[in-house]
PDB file of N, CA and C in Angstrom:
ATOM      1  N   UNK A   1       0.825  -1.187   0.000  1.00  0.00           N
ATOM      2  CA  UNK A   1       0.000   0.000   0.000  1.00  0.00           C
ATOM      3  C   UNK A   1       0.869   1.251   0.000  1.00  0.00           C
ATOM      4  N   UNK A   2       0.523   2.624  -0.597  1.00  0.00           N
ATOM      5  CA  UNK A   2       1.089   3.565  -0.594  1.00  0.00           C
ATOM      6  C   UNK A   2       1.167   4.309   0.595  1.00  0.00           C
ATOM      7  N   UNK A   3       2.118   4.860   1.187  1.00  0.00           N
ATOM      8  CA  UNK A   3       2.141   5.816   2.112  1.00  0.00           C
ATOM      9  C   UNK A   3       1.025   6.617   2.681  1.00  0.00           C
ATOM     10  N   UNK A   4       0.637   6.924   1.027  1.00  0.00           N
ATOM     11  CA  UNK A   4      -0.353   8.192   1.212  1.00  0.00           C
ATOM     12  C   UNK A   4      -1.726   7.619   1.709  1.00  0.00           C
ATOM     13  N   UNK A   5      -1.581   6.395   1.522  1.00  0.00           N
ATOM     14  CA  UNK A   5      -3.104   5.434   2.169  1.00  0.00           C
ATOM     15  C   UNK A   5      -2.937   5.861   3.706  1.00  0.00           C
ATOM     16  N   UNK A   6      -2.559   5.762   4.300  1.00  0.00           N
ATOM     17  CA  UNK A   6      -2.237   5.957   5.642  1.00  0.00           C
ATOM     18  C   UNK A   6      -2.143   7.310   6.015  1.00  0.00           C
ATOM     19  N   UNK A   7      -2.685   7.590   5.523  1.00  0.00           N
ATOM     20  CA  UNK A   7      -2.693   9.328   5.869  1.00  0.00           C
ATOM     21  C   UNK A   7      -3.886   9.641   6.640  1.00  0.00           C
ATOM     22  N   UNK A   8      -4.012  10.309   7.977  1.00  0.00           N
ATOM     23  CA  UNK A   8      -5.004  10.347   8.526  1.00  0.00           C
ATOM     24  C   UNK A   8      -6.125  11.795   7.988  1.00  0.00           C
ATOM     25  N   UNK A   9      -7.600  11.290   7.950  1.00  0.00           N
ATOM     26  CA  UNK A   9      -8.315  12.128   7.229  1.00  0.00           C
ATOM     27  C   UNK A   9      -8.954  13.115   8.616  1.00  0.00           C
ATOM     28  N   UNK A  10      -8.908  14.379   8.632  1.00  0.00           N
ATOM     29  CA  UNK A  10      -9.421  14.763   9.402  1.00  0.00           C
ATOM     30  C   UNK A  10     -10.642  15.872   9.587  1.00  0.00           C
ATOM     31  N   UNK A  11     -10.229  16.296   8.107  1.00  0.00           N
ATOM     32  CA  UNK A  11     -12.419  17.021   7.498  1.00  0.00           C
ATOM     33  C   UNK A  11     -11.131  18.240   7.180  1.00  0.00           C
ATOM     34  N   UNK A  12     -11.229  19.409   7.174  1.00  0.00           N
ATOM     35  CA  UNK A  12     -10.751  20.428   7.007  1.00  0.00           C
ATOM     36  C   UNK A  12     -10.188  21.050   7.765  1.00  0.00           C
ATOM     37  N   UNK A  13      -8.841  21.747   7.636  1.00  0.00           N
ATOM     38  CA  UNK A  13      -7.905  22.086   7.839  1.00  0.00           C
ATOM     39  C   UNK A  13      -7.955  23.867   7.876  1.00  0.00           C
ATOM     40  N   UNK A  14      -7.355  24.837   9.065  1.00  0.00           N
ATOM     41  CA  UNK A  14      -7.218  25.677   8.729  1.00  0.00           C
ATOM     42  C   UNK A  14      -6.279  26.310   9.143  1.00  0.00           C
ATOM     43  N   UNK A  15      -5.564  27.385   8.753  1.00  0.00           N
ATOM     44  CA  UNK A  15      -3.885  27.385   9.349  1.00  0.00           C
ATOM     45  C   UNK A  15      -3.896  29.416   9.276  1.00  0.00           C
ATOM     46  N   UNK A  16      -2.517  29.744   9.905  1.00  0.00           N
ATOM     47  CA  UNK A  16      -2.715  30.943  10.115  1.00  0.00           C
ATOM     48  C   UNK A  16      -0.980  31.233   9.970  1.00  0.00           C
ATOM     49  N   UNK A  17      -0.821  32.553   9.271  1.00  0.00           N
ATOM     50  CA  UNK A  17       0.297  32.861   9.248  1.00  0.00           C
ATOM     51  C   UNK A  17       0.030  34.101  10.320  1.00  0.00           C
ATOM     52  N   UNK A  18       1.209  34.341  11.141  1.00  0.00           N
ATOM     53  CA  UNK A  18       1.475  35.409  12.612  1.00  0.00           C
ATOM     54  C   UNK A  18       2.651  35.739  12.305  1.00  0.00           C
ATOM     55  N   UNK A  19       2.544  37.135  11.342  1.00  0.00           N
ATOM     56  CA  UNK A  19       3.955  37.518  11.150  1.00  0.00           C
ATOM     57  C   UNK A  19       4.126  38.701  12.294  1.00  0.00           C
ATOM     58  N   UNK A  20       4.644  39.039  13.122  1.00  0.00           N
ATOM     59  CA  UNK A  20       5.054  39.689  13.987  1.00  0.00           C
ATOM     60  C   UNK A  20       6.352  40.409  14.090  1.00  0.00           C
ATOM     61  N   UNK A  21       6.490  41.615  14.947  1.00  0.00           N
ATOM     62  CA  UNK A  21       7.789  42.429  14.908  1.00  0.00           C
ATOM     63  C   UNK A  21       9.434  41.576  15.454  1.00  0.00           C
ATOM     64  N   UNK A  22       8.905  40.178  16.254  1.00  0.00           N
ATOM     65  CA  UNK A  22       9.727  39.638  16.549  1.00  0.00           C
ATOM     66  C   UNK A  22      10.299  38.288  15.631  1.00  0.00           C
ATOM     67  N   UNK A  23       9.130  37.696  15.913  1.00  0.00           N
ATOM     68  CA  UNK A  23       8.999  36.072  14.911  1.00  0.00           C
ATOM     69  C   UNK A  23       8.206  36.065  14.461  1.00  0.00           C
ATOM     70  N   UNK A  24       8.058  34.941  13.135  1.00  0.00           N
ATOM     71  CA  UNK A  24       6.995  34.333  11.897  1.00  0.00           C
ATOM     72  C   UNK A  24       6.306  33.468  12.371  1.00  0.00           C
ATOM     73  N   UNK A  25       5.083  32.638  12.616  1.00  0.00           N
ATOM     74  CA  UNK A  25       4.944  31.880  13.034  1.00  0.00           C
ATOM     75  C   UNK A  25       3.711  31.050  11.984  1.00  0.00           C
ATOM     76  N   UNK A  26       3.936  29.669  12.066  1.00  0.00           N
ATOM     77  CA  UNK A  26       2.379  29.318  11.449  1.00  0.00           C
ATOM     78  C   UNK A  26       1.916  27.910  11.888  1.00  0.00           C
ATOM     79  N   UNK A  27       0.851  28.394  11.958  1.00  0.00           N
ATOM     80  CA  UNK A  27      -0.189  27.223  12.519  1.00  0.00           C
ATOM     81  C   UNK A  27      -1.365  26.438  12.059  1.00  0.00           C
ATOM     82  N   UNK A  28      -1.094  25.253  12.042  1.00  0.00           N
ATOM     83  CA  UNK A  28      -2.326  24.538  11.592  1.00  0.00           C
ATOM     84  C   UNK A  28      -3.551  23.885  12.342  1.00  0.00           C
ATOM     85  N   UNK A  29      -4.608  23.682  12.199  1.00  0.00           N
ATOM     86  CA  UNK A  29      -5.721  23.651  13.395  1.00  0.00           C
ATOM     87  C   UNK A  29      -6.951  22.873  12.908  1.00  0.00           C
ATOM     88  N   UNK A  30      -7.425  21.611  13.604  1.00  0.00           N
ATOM     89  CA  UNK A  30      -7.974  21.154  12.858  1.00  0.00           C
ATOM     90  C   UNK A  30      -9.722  21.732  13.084  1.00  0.00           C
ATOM     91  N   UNK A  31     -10.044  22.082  12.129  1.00  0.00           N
ATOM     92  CA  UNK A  31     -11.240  22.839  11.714  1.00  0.00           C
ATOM     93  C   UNK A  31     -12.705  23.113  12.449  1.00  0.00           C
ATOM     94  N   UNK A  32     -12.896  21.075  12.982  1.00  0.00           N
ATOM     95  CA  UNK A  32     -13.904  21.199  13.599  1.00  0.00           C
ATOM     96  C   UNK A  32     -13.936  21.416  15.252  1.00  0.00           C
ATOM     97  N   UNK A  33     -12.557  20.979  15.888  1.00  0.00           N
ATOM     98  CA  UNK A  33     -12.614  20.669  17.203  1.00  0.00           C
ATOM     99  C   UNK A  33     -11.452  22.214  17.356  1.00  0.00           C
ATOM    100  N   UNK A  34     -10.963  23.085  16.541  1.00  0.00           N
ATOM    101  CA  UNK A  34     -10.028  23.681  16.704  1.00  0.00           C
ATOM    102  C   UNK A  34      -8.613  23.586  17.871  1.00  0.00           C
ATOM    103  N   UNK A  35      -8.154  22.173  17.591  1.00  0.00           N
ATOM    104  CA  UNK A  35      -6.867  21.564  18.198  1.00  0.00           C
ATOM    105  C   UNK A  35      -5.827  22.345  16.836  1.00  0.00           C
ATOM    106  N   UNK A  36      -4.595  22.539  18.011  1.00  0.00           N
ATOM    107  CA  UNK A  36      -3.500  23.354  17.286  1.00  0.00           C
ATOM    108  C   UNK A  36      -3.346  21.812  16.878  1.00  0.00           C
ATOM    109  N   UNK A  37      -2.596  21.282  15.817  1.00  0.00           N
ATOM    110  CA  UNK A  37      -1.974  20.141  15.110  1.00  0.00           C
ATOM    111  C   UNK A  37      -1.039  20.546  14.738  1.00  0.00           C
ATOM    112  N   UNK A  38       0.059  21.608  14.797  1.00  0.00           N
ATOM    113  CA  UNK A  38       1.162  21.594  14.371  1.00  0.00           C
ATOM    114  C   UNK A  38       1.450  22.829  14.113  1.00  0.00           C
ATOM    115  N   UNK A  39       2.670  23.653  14.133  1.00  0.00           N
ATOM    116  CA  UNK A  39       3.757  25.135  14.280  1.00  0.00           C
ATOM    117  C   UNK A  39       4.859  25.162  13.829  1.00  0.00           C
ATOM    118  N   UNK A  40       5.516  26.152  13.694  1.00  0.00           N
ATOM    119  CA  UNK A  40       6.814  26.288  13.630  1.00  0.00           C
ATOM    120  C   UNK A  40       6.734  27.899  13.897  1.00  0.00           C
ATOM    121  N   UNK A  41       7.733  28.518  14.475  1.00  0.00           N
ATOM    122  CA  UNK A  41       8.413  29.664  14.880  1.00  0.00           C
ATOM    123  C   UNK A  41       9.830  29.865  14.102  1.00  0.00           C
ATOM    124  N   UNK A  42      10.145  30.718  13.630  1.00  0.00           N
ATOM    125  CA  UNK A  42      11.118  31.600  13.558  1.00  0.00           C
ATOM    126  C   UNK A  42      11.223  33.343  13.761  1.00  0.00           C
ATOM    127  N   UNK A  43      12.438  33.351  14.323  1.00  0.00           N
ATOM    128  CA  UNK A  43      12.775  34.959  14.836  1.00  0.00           C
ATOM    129  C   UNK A  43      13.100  35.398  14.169  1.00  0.00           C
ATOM    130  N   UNK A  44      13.078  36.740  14.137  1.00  0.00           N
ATOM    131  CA  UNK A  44      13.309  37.906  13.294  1.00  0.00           C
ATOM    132  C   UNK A  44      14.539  38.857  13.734  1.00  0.00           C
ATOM    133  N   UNK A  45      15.852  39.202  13.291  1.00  0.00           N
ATOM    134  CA  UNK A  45      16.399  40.128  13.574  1.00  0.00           C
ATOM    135  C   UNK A  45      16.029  41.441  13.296  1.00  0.00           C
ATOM    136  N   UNK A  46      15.980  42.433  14.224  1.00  0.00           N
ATOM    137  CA  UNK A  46      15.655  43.952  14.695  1.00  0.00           C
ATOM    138  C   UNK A  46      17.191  44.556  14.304  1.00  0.00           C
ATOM    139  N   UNK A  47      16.903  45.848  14.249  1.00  0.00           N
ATOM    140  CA  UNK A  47      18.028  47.133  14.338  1.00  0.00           C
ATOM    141  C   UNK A  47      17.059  48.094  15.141  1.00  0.00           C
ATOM    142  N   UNK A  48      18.059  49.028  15.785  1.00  0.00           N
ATOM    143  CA  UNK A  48      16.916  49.816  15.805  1.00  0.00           C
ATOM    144  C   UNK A  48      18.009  51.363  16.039  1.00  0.00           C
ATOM    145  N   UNK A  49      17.949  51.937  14.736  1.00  0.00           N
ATOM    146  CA  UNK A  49      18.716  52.597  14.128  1.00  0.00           C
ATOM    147  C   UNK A  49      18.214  54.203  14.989  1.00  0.00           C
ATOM    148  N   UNK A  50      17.049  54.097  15.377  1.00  0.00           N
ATOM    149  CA  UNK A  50      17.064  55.399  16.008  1.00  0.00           C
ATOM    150  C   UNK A  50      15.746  55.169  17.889  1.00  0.00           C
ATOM    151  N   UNK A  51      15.927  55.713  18.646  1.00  0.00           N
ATOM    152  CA  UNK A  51      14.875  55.595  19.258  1.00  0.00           C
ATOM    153  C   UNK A  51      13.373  55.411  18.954  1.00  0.00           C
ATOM    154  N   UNK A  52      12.674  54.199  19.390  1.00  0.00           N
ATOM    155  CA  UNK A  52      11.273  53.838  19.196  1.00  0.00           C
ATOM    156  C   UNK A  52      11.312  53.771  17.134  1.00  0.00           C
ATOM    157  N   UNK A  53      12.139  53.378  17.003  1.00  0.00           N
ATOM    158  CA  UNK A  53      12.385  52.708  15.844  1.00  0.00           C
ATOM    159  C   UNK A  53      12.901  51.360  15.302  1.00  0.00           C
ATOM    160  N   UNK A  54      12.180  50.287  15.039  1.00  0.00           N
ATOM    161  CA  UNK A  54      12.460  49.383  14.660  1.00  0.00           C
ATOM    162  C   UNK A  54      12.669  48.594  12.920  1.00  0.00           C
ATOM    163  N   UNK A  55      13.686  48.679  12.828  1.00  0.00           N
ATOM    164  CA  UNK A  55      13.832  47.978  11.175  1.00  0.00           C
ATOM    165  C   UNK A  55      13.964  46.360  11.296  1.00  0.00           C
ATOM    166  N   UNK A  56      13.977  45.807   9.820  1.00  0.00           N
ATOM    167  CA  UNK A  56      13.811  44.619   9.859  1.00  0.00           C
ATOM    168  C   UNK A  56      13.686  44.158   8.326  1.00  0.00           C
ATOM    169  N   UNK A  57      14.756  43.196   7.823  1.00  0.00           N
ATOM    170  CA  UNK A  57      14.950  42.908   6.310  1.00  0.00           C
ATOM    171  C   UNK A  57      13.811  42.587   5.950  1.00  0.00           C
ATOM    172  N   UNK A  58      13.261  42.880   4.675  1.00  0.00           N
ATOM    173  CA  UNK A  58      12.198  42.507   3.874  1.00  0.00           C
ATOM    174  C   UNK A  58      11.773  40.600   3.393  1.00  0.00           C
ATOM    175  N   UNK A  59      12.943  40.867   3.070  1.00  0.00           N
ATOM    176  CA  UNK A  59      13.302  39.254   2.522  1.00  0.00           C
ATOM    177  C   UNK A  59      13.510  38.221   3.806  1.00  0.00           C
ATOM    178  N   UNK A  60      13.828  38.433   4.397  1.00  0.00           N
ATOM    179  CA  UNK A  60      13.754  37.184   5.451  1.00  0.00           C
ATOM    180  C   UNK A  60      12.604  37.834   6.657  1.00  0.00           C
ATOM    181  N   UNK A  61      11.968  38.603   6.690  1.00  0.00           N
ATOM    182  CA  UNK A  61      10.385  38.466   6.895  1.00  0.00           C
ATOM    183  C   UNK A  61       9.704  37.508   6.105  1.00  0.00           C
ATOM    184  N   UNK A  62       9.993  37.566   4.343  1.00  0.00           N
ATOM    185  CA  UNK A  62       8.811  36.901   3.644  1.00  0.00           C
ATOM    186  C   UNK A  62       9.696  35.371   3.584  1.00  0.00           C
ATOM    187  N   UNK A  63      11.060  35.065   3.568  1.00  0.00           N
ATOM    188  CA  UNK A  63      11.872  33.694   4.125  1.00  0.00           C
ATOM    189  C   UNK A  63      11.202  33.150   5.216  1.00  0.00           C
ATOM    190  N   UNK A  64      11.056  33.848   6.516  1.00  0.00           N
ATOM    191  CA  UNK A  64      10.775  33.169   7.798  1.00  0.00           C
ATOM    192  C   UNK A  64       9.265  32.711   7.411  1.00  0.00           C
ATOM    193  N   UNK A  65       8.511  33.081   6.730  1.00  0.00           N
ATOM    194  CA  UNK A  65       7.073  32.655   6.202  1.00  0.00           C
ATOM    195  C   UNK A  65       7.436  31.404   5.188  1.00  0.00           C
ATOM    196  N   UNK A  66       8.044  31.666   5.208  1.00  0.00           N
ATOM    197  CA  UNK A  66       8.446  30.447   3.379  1.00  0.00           C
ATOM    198  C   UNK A  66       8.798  28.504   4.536  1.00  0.00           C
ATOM    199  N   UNK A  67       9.335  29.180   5.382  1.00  0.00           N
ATOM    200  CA  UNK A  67      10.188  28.466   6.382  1.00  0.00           C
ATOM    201  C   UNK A  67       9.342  27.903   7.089  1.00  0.00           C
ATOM    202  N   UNK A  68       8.586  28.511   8.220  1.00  0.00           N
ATOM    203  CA  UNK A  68       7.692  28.443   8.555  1.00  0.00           C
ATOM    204  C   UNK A  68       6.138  27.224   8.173  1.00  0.00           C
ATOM    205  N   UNK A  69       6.413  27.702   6.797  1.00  0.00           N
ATOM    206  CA  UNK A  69       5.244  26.965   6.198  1.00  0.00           C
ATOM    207  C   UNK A  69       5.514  25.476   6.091  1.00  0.00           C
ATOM    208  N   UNK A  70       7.058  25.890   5.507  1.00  0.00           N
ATOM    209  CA  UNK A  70       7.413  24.400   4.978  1.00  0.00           C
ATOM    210  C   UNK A  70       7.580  23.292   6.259  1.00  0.00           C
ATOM    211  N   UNK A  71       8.284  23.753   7.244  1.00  0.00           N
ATOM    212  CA  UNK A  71       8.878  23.225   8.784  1.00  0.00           C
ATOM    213  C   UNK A  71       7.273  22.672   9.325  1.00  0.00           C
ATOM    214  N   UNK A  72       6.037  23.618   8.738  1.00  0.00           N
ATOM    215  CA  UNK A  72       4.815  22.658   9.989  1.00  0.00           C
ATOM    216  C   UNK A  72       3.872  21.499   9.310  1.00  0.00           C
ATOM    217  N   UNK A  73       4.644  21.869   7.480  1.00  0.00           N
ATOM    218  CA  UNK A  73       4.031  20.626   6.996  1.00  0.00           C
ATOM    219  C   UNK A  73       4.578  19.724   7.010  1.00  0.00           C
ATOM    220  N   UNK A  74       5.854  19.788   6.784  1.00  0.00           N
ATOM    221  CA  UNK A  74       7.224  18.757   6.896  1.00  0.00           C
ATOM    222  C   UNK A  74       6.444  18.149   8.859  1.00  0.00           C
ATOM    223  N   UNK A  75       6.040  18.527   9.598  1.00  0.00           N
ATOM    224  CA  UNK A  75       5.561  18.258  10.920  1.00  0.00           C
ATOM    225  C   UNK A  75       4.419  17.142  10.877  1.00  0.00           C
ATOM    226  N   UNK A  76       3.803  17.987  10.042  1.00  0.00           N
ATOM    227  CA  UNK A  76       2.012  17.035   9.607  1.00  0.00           C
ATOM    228  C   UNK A  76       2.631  15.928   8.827  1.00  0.00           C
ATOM    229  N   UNK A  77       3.240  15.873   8.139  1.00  0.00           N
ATOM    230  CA  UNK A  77       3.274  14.510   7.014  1.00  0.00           C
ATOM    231  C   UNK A  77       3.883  13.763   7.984  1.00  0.00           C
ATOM    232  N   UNK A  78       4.511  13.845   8.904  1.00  0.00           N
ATOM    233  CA  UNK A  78       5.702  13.260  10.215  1.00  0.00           C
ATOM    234  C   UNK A  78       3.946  12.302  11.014  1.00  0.00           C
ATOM    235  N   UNK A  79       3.518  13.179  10.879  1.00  0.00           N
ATOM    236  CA  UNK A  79       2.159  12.920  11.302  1.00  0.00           C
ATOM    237  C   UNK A  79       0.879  12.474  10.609  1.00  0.00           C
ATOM    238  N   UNK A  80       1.342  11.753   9.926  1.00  0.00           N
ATOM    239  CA  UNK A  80       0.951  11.267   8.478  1.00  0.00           C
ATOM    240  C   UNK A  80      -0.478  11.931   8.732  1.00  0.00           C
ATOM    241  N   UNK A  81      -0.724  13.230   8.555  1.00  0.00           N
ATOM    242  CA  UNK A  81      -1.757  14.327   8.197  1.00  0.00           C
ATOM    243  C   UNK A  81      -1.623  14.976   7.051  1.00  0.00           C
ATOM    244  N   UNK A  82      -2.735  14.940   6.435  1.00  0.00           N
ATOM    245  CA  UNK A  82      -2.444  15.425   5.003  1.00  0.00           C
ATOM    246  C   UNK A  82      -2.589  16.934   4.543  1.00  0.00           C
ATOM    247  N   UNK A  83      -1.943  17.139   4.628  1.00  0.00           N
ATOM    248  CA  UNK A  83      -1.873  18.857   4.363  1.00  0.00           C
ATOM    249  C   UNK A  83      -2.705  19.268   3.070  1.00  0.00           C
ATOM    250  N   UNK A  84      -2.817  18.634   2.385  1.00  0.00           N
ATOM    251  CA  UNK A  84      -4.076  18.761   0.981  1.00  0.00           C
ATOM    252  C   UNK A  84      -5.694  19.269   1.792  1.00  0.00           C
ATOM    253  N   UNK A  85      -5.317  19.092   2.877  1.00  0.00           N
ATOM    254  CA  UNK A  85      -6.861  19.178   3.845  1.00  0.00           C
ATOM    255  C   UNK A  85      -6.885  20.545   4.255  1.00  0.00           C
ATOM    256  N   UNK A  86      -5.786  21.566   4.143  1.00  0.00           N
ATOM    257  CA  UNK A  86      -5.682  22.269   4.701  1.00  0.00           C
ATOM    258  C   UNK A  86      -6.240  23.434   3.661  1.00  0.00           C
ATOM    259  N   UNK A  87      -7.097  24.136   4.163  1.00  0.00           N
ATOM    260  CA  UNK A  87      -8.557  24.770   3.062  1.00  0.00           C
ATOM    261  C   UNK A  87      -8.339  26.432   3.313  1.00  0.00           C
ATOM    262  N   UNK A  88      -8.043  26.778   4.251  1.00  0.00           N
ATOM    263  CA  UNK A  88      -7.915  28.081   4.205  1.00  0.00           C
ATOM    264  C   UNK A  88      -6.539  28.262   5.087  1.00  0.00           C
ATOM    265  N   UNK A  89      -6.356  30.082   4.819  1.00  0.00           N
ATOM    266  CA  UNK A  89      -4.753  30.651   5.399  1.00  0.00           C
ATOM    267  C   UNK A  89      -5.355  31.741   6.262  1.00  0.00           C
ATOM    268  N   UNK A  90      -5.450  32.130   7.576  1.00  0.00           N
ATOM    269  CA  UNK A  90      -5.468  33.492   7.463  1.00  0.00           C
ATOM    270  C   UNK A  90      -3.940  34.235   7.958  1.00  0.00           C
ATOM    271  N   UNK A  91      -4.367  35.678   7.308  1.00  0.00           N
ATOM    272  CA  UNK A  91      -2.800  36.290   7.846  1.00  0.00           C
ATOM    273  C   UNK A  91      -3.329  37.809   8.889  1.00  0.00           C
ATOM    274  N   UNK A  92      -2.260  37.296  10.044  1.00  0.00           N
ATOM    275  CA  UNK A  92      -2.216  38.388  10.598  1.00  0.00           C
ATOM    276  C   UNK A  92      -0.595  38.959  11.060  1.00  0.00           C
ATOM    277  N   UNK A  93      -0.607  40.301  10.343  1.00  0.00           N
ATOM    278  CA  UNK A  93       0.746  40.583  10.443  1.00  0.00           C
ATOM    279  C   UNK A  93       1.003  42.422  11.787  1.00  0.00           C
ATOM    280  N   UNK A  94       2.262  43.046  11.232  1.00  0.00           N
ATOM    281  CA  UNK A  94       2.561  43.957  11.977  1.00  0.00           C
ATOM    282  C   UNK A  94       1.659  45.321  11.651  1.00  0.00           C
ATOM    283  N   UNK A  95       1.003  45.418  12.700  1.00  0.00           N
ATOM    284  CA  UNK A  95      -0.350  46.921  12.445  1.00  0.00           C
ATOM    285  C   UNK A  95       0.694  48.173  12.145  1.00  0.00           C
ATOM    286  N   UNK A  96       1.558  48.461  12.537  1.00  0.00           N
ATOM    287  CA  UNK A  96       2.163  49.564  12.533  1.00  0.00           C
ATOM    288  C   UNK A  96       3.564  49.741  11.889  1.00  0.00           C
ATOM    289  N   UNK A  97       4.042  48.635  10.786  1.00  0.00           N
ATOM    290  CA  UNK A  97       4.949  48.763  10.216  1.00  0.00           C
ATOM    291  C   UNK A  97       4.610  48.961   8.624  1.00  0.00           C
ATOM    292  N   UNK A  98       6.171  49.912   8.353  1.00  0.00           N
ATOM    293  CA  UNK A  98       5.554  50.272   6.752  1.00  0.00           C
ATOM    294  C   UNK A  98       6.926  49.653   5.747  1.00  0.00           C
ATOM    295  N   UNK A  99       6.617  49.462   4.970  1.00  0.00           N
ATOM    296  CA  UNK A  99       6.942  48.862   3.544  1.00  0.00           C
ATOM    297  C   UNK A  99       6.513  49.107   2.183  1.00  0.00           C
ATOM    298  N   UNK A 100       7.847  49.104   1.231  1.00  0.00           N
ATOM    299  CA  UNK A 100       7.638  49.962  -0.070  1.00  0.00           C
ATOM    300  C   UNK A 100       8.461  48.696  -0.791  1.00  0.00           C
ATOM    301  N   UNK A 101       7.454  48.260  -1.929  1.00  0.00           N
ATOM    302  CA  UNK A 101       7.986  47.381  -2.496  1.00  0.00           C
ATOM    303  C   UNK A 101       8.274  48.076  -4.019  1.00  0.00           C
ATOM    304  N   UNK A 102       9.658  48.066  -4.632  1.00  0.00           N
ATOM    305  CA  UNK A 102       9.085  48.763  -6.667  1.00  0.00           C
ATOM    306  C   UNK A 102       8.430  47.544  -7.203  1.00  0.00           C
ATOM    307  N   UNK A 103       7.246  48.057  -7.503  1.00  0.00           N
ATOM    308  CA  UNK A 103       5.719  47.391  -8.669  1.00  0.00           C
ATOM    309  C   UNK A 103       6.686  46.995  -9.862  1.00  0.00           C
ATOM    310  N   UNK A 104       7.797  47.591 -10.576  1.00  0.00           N
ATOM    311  CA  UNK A 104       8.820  46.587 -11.220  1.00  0.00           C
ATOM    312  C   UNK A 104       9.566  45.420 -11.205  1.00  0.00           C
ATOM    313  N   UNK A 105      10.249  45.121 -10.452  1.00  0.00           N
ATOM    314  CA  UNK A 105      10.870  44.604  -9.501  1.00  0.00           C
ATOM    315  C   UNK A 105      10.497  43.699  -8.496  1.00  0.00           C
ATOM    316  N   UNK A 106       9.672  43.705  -8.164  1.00  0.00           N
ATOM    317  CA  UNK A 106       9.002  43.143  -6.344  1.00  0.00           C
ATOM    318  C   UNK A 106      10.738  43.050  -5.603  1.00  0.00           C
ATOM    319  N   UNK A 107      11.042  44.225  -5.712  1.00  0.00           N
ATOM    320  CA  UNK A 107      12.588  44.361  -4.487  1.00  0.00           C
ATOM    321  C   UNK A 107      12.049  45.236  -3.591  1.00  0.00           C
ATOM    322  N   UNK A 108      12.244  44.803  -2.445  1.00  0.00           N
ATOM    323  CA  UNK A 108      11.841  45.763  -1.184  1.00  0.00           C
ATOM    324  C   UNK A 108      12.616  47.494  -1.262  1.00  0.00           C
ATOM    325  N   UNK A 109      12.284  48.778  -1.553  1.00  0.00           N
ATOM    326  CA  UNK A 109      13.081  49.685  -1.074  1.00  0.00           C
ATOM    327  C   UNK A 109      14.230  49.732  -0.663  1.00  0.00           C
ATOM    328  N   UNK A 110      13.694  49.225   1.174  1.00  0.00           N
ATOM    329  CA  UNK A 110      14.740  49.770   2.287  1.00  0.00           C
ATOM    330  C   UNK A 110      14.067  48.852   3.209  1.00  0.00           C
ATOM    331  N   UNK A 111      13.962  48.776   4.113  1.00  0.00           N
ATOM    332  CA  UNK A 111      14.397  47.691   5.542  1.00  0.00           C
ATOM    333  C   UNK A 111      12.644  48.219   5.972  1.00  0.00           C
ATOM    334  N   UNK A 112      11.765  46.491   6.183  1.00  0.00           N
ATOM    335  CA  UNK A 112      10.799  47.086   7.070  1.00  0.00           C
ATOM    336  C   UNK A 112      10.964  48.439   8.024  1.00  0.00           C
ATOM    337  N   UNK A 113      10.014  48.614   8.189  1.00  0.00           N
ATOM    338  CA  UNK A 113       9.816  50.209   9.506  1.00  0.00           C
ATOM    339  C   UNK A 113       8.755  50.306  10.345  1.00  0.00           C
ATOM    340  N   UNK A 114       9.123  49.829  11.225  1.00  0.00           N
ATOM    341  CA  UNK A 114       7.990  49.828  13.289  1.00  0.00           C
ATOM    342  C   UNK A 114       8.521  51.228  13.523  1.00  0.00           C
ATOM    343  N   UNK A 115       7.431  51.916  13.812  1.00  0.00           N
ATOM    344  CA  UNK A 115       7.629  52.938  14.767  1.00  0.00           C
ATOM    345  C   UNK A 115       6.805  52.487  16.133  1.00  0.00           C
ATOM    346  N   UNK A 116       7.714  52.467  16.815  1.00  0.00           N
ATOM    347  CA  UNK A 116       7.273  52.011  18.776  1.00  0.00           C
ATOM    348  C   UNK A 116       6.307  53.048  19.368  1.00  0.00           C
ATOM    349  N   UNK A 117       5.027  53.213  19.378  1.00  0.00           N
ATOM    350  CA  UNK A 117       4.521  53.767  20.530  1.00  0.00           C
ATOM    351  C   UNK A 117       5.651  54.455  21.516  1.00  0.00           C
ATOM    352  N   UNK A 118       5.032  55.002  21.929  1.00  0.00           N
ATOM    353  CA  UNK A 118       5.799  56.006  23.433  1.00  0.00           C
ATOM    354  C   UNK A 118       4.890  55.255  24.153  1.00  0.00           C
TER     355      UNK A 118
END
């Protein structure tokens, strides 16, 4: 029998990307009973080039997501769960950081930008 026979069925799947000023995070959850089934975390390196200012590379923001994704399915298949089940994404990211991507290009500007509350 194939691997993939053995794959446990569990109805629908829904997962969440948590990109944050610190770490990436993503999570998968199974739909009806909403049990976490699986994560991964990665951190984010900061600068913080001036008071209540926080920067942060473009590209390994959207890496630690890439990473992230791959590390909690690489988790589920460990868990012979089938990630094909997994039906929706939601994203919740940083409320107060800004980013300029060139519409030519898709190259980031200059370095994410948090401005810190006082």
């Amino acid at each position: 029998m194939a691997a993939s026979s053995h794959r446990i069925m569990l109805g629908p799947l829904v997962a969440a990307i948590d990109q944050g000023t610190s770490s990436t995070r993503f999570l998968v959850f199974n739909s009806k009973t909403a049990e976490l089934l699986s994560h991964h975390q990665v951190e984010i390196k900061q600068s913080f080039p001036k008071e209540g200012w926080v920067e942060e590379d473009p590209k390994e923001i959207l890496q630690s997501v890439y990473e992230c994704m791959e590390r909690t399915c690489e988790k589920l298949m460990q868990l012979n769960i089938d990630i094909s089940n997994i039906k929706a994404i939601g994203v919740t990211n940083q409320r107060e950081t800004t980013l300029v991507w060139d519409k030519e290009t898709g190259e980031p500007l200059y370095n994410a930008i948090d401005c810190l509350s006082a």
